[in-house]
N, C-alpha and C. Protein backbone atom coordinates (compact mmCIF):
# COMPACT_ATOMS: atom_id res chain seq x y z
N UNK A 1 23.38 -14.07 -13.54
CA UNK A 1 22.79 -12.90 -14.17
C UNK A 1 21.65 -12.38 -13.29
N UNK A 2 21.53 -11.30 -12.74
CA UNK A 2 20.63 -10.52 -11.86
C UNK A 2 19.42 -9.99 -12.60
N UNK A 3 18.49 -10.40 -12.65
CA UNK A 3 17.24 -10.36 -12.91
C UNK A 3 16.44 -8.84 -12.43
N UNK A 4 15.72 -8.44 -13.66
CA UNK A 4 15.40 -6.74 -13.66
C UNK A 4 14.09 -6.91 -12.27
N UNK A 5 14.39 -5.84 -11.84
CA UNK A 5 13.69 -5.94 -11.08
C UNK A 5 12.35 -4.52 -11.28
N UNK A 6 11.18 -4.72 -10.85
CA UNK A 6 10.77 -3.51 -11.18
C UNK A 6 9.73 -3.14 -9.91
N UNK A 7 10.28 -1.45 -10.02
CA UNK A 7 9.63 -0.81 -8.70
C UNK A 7 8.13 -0.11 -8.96
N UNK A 8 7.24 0.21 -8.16
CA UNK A 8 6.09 0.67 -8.19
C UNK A 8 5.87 1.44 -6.84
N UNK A 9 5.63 2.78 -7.31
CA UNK A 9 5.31 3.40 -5.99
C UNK A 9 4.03 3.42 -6.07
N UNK A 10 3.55 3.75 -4.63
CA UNK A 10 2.34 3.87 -4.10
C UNK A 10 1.48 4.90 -4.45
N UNK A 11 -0.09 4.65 -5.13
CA UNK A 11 -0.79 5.75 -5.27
C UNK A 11 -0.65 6.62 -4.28
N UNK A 12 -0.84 8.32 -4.30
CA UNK A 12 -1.00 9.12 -3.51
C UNK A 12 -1.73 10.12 -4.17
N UNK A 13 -3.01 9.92 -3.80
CA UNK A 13 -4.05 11.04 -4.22
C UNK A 13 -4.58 12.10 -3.21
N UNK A 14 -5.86 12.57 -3.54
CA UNK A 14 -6.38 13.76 -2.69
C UNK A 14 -7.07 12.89 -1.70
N UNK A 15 -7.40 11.82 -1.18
CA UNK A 15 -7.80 11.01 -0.55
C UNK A 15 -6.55 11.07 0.91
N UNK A 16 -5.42 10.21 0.23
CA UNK A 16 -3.77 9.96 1.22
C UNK A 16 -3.79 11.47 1.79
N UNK A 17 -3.72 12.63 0.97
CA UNK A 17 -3.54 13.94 1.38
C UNK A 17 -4.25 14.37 2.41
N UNK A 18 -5.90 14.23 2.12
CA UNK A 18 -6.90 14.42 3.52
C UNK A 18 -6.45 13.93 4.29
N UNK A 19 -6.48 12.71 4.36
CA UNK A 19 -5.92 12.07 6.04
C UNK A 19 -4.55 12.46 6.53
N UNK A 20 -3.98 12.79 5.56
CA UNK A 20 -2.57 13.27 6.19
C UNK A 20 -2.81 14.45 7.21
N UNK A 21 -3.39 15.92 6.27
CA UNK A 21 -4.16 16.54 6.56
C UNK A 21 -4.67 17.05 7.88
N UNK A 22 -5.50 15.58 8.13
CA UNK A 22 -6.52 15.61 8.93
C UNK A 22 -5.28 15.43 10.33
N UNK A 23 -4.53 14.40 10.58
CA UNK A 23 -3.56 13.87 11.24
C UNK A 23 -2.97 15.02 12.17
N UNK A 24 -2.52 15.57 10.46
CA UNK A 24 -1.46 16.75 11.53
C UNK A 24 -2.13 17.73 12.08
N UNK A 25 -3.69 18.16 11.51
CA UNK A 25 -4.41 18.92 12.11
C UNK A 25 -5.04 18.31 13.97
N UNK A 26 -5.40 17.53 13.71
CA UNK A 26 -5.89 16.39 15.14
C UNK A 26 -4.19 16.66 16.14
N UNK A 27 -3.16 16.29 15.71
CA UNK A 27 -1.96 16.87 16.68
C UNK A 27 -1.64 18.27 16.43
N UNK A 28 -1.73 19.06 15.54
CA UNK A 28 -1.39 20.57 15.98
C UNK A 28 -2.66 21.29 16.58
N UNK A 29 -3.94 20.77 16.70
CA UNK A 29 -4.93 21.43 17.78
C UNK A 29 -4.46 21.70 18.79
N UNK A 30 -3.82 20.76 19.56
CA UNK A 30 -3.82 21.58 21.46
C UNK A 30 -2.72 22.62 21.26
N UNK A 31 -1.67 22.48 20.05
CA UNK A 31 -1.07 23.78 20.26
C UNK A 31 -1.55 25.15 20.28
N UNK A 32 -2.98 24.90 20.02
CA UNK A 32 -3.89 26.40 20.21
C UNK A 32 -3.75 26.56 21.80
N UNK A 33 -3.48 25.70 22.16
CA UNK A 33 -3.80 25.98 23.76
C UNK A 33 -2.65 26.44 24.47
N UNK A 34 -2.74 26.50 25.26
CA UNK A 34 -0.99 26.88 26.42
C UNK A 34 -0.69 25.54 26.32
N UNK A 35 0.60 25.24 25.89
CA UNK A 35 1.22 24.15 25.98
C UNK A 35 2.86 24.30 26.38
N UNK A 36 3.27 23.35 26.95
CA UNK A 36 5.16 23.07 27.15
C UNK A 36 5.60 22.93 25.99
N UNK A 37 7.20 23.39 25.78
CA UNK A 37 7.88 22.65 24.61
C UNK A 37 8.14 21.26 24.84
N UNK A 38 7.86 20.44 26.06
CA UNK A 38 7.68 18.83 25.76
C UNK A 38 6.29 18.56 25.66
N UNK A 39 5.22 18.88 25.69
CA UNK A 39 4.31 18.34 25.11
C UNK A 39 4.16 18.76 23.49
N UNK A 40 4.89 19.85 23.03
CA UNK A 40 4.88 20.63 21.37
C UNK A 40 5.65 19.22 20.88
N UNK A 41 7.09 19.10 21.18
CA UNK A 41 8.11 18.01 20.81
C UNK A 41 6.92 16.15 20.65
N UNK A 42 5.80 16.16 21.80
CA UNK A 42 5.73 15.10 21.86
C UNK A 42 4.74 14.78 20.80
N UNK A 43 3.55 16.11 20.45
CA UNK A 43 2.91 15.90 19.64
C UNK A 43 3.60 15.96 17.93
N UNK A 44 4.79 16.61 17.25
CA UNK A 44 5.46 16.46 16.30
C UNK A 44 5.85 14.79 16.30
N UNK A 45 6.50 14.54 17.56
CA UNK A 45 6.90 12.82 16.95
C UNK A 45 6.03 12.21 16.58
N UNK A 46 4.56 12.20 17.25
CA UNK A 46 3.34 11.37 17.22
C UNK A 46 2.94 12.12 15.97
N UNK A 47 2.83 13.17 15.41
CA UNK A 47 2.51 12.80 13.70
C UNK A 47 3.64 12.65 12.88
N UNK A 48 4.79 12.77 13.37
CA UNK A 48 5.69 12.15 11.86
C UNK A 48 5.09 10.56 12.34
N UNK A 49 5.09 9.73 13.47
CA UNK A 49 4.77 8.60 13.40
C UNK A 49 3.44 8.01 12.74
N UNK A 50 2.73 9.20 13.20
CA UNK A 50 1.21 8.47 12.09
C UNK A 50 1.33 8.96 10.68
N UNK A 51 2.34 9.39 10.21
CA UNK A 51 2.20 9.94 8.61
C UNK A 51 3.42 9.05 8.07
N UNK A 52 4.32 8.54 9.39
CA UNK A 52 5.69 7.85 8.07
C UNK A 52 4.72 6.58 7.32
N UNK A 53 4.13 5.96 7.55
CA UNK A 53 3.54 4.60 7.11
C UNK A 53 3.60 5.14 5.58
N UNK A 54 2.67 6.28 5.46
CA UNK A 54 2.50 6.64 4.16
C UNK A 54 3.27 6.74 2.74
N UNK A 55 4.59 6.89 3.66
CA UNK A 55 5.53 7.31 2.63
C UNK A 55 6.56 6.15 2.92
N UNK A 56 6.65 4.87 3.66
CA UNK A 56 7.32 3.59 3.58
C UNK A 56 6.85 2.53 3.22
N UNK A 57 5.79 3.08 1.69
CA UNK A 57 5.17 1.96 1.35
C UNK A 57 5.51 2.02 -0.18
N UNK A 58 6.12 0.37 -1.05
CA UNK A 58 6.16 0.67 -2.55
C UNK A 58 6.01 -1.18 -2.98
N UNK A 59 5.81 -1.30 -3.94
CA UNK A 59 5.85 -2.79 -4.74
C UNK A 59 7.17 -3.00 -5.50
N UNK A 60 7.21 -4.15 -5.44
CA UNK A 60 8.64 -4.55 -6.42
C UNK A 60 8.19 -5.75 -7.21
N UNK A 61 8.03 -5.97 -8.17
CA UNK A 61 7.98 -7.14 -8.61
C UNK A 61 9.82 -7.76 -9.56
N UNK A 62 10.00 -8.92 -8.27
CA UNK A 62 11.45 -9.48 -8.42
C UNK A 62 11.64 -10.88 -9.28
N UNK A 63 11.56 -10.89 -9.78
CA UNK A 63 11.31 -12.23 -10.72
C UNK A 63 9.90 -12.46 -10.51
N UNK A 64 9.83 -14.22 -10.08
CA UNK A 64 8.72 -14.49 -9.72
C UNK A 64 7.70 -13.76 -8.52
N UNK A 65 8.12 -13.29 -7.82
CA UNK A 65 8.09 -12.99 -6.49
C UNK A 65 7.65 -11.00 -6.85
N UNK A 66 6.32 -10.98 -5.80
CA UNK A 66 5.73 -9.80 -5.69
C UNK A 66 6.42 -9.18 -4.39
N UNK A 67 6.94 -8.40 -4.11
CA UNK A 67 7.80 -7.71 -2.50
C UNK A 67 6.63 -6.36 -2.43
N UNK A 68 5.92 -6.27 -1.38
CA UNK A 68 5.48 -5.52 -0.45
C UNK A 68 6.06 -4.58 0.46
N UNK A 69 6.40 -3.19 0.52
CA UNK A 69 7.20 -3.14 1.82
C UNK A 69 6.72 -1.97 2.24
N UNK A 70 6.39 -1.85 3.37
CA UNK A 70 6.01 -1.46 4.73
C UNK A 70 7.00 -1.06 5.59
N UNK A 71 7.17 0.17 6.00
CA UNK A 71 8.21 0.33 6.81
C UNK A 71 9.54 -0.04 6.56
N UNK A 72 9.95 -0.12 5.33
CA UNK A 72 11.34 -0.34 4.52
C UNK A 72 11.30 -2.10 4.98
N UNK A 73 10.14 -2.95 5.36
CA UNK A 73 10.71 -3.93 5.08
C UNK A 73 9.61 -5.25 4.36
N UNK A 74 10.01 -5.83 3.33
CA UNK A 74 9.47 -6.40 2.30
C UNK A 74 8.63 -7.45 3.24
N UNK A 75 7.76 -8.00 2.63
CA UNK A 75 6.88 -9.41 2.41
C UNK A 75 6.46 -10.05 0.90
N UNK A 76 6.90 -10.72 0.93
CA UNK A 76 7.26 -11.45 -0.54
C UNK A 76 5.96 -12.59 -0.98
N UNK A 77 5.38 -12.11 -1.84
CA UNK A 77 4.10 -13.34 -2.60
C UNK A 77 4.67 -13.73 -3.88
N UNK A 78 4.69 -15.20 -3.95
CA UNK A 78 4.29 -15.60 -5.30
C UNK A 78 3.88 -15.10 -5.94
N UNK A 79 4.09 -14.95 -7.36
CA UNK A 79 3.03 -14.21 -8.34
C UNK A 79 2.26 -15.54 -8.94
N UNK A 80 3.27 -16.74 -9.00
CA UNK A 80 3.05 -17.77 -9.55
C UNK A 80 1.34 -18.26 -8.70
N UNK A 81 0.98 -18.16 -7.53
CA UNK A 81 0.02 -17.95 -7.03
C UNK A 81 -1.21 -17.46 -7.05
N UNK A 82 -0.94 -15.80 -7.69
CA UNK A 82 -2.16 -15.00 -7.70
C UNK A 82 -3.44 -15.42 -8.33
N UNK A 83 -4.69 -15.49 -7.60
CA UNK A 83 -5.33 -16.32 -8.91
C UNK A 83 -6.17 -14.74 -9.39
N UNK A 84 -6.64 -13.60 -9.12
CA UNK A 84 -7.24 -12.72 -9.49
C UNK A 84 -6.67 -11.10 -9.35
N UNK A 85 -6.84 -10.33 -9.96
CA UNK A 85 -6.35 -8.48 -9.71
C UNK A 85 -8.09 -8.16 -9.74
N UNK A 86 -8.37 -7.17 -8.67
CA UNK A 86 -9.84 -6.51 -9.04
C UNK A 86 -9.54 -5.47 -8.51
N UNK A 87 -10.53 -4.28 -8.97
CA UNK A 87 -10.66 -3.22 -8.30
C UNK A 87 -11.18 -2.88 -7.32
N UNK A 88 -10.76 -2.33 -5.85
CA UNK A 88 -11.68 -2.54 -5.24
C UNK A 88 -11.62 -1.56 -4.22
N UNK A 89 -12.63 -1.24 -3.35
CA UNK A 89 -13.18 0.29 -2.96
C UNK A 89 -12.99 -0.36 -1.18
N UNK A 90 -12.62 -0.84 -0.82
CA UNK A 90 -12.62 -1.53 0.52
C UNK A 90 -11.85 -0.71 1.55
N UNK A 91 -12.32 -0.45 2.99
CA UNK A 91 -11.28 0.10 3.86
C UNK A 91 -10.56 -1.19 4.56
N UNK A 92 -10.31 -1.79 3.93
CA UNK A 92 -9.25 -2.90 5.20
C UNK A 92 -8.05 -2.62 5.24
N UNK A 93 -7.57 -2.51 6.10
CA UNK A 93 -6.15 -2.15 6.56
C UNK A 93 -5.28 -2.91 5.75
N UNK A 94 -4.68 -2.05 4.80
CA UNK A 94 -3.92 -2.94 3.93
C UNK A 94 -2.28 -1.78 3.56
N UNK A 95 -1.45 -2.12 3.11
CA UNK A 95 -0.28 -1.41 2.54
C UNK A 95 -0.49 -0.49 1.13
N UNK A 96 -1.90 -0.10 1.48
CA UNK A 96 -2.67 0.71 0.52
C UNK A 96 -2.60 2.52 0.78
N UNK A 97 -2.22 3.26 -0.16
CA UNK A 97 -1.91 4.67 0.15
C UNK A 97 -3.01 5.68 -0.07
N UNK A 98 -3.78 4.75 -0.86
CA UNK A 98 -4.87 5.84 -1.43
C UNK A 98 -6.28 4.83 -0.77
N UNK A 99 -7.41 5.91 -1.05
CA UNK A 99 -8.65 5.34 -0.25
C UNK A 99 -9.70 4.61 -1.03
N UNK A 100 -8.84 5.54 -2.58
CA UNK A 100 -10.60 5.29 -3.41
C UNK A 100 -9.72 4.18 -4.58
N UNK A 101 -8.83 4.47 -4.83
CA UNK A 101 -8.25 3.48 -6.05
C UNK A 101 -7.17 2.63 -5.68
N UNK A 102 -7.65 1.18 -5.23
CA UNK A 102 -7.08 0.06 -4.43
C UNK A 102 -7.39 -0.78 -5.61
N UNK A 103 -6.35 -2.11 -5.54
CA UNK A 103 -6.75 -3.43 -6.42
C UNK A 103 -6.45 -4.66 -5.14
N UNK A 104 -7.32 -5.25 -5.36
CA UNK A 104 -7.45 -6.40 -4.51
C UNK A 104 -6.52 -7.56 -5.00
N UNK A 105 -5.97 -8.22 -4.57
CA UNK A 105 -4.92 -9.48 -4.96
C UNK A 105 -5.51 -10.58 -4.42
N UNK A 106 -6.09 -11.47 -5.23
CA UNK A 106 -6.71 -12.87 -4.27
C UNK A 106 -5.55 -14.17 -5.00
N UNK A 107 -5.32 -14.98 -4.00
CA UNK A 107 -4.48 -15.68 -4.32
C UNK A 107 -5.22 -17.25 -4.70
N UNK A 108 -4.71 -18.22 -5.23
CA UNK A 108 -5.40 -19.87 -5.14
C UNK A 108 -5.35 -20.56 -3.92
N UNK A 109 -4.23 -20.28 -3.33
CA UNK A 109 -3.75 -21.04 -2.02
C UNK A 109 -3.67 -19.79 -0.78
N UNK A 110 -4.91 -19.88 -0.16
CA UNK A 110 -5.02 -19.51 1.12
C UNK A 110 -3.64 -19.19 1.97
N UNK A 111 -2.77 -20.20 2.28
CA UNK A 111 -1.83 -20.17 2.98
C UNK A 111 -0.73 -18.84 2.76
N UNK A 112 -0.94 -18.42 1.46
CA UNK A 112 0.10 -17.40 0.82
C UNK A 112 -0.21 -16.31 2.18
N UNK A 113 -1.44 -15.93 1.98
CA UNK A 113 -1.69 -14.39 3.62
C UNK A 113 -2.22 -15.29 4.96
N UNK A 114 -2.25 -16.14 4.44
CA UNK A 114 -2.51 -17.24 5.91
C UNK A 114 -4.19 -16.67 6.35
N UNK A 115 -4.62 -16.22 5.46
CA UNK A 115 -6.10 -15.46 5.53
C UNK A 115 -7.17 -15.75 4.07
N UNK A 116 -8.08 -15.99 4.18
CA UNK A 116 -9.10 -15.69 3.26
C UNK A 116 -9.34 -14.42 2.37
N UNK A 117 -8.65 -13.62 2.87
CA UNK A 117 -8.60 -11.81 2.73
C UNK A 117 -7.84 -11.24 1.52
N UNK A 118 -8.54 -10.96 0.69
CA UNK A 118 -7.29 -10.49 -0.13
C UNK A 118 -6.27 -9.36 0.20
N UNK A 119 -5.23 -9.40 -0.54
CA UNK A 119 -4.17 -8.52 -0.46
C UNK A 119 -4.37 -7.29 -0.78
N UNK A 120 -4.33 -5.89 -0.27
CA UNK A 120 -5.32 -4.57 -1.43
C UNK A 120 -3.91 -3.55 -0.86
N UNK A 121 -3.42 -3.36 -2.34
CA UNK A 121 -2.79 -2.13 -2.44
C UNK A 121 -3.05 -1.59 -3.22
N UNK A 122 -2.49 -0.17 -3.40
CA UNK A 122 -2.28 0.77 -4.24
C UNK A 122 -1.34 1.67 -5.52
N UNK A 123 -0.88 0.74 -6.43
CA UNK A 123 0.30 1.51 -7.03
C UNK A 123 -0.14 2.54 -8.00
N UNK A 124 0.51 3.16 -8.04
CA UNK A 124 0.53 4.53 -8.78
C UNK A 124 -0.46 3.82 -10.27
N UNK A 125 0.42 3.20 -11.44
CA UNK A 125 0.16 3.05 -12.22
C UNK A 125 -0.26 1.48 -12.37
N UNK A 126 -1.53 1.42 -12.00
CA UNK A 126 -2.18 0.45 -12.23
C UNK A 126 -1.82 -0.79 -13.28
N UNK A 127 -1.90 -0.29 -14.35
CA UNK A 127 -2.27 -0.78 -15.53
C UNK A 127 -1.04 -1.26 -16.23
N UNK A 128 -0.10 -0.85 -15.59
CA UNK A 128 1.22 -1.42 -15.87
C UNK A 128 2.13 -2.39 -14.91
N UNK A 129 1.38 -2.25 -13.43
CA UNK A 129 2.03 -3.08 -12.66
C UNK A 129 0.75 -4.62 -12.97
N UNK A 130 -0.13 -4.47 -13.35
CA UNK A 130 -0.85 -5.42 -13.94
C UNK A 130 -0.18 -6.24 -15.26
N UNK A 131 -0.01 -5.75 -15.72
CA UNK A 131 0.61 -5.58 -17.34
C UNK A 131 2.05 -6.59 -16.71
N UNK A 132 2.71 -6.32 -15.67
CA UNK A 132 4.23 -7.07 -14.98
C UNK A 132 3.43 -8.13 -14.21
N UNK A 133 2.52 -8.31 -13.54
CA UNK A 133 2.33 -9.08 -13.11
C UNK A 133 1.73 -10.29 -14.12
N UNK A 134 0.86 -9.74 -15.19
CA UNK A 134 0.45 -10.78 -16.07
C UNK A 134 1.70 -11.29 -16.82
N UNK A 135 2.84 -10.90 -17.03
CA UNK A 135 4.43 -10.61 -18.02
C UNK A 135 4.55 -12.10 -16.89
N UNK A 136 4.60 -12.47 -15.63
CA UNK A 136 5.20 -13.67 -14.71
C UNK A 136 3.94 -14.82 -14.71
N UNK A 137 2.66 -14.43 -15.08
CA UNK A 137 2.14 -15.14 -14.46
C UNK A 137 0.65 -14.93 -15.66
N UNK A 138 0.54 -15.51 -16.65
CA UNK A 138 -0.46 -14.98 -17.65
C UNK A 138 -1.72 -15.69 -17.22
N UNK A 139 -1.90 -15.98 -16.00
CA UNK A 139 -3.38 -17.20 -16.04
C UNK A 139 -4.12 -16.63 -14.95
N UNK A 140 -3.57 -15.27 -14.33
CA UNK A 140 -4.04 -14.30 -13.55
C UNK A 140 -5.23 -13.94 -14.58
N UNK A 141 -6.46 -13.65 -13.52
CA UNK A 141 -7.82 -13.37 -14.19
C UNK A 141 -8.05 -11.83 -13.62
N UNK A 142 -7.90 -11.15 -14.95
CA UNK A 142 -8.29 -9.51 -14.28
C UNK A 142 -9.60 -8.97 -14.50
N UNK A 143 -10.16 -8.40 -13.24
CA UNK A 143 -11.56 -8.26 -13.16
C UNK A 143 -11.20 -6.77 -13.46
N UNK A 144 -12.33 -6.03 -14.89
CA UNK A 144 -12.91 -4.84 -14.39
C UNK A 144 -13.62 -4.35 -14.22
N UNK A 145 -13.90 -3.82 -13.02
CA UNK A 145 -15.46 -2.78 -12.74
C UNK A 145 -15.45 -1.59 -13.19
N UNK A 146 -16.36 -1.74 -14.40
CA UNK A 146 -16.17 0.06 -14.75
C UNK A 146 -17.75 0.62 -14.73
């Protein structure tokens, strides 16, 4: 019997939008200038490349197991693991879409990110991918900062 699986897309606010924004503005500048159609061609690939990240990012929670994916391809955490959810305002380079509304994932066992660091993404609807994660794993401690 195949086990429900459930998807979560990635916040995308006015935050994800600026930098997008900002991106394609930073590569369509020199087209103010005299330019070749291979340098026009080279600056289009170089922002679909700095903007796909944005849009190849979502959560799955698969049974036990939290899936991450990045570039269409997963990284899988325990949920059975997680020891905390917080809110958190941090720029660390994470599989996070938005700037200002991130939740931090700290786990019990270090070894899970092979880092001290928590995990910080972004899903759309917070409060329900919390709500699935506590549904696998009820001894998760949710912090809120309000």
């Amino acid at each position: 019997m195949k086990q429900h699986v459930m998807k979560f897309k990635p916040l995308i606010d006015g935050s994800t939008w600026s930098l997008v924004a900002l991106i394609i503005v930073c590569c369509a500048w020199p087209l103010l200038l005299e330019t070749s159609w291979v340098e026009i061609l080279i600056l289009i690939f170089a922002a679909i490349i700095c903007i796909m990240p944005f849009f190849t990012i979502w959560y799955e929670i698969d049974g036990g197991d939290l899936l991450v994916y990045q570039f269409f391809r997963p990284t899988r955490f325990p949920i059975s693991k997680i020891k905390a959810v917080a809110p958190t305002k941090t720029l660390l380079s994470a599989p996070a879409t938005s700037l200002k509304r991130r939740i931090a994932i700290t786990f019990v066992d270090r070894s899970v990110l092979k880092s001290s660091m928590p995990l910080v993404i972004s899903p759309a609807n917070q409060q329900k991918f919390i709500e699935a994660l506590l549904s696998v794993n009820p001894d998760i401690t949710v912090v809120n900062n309000k």
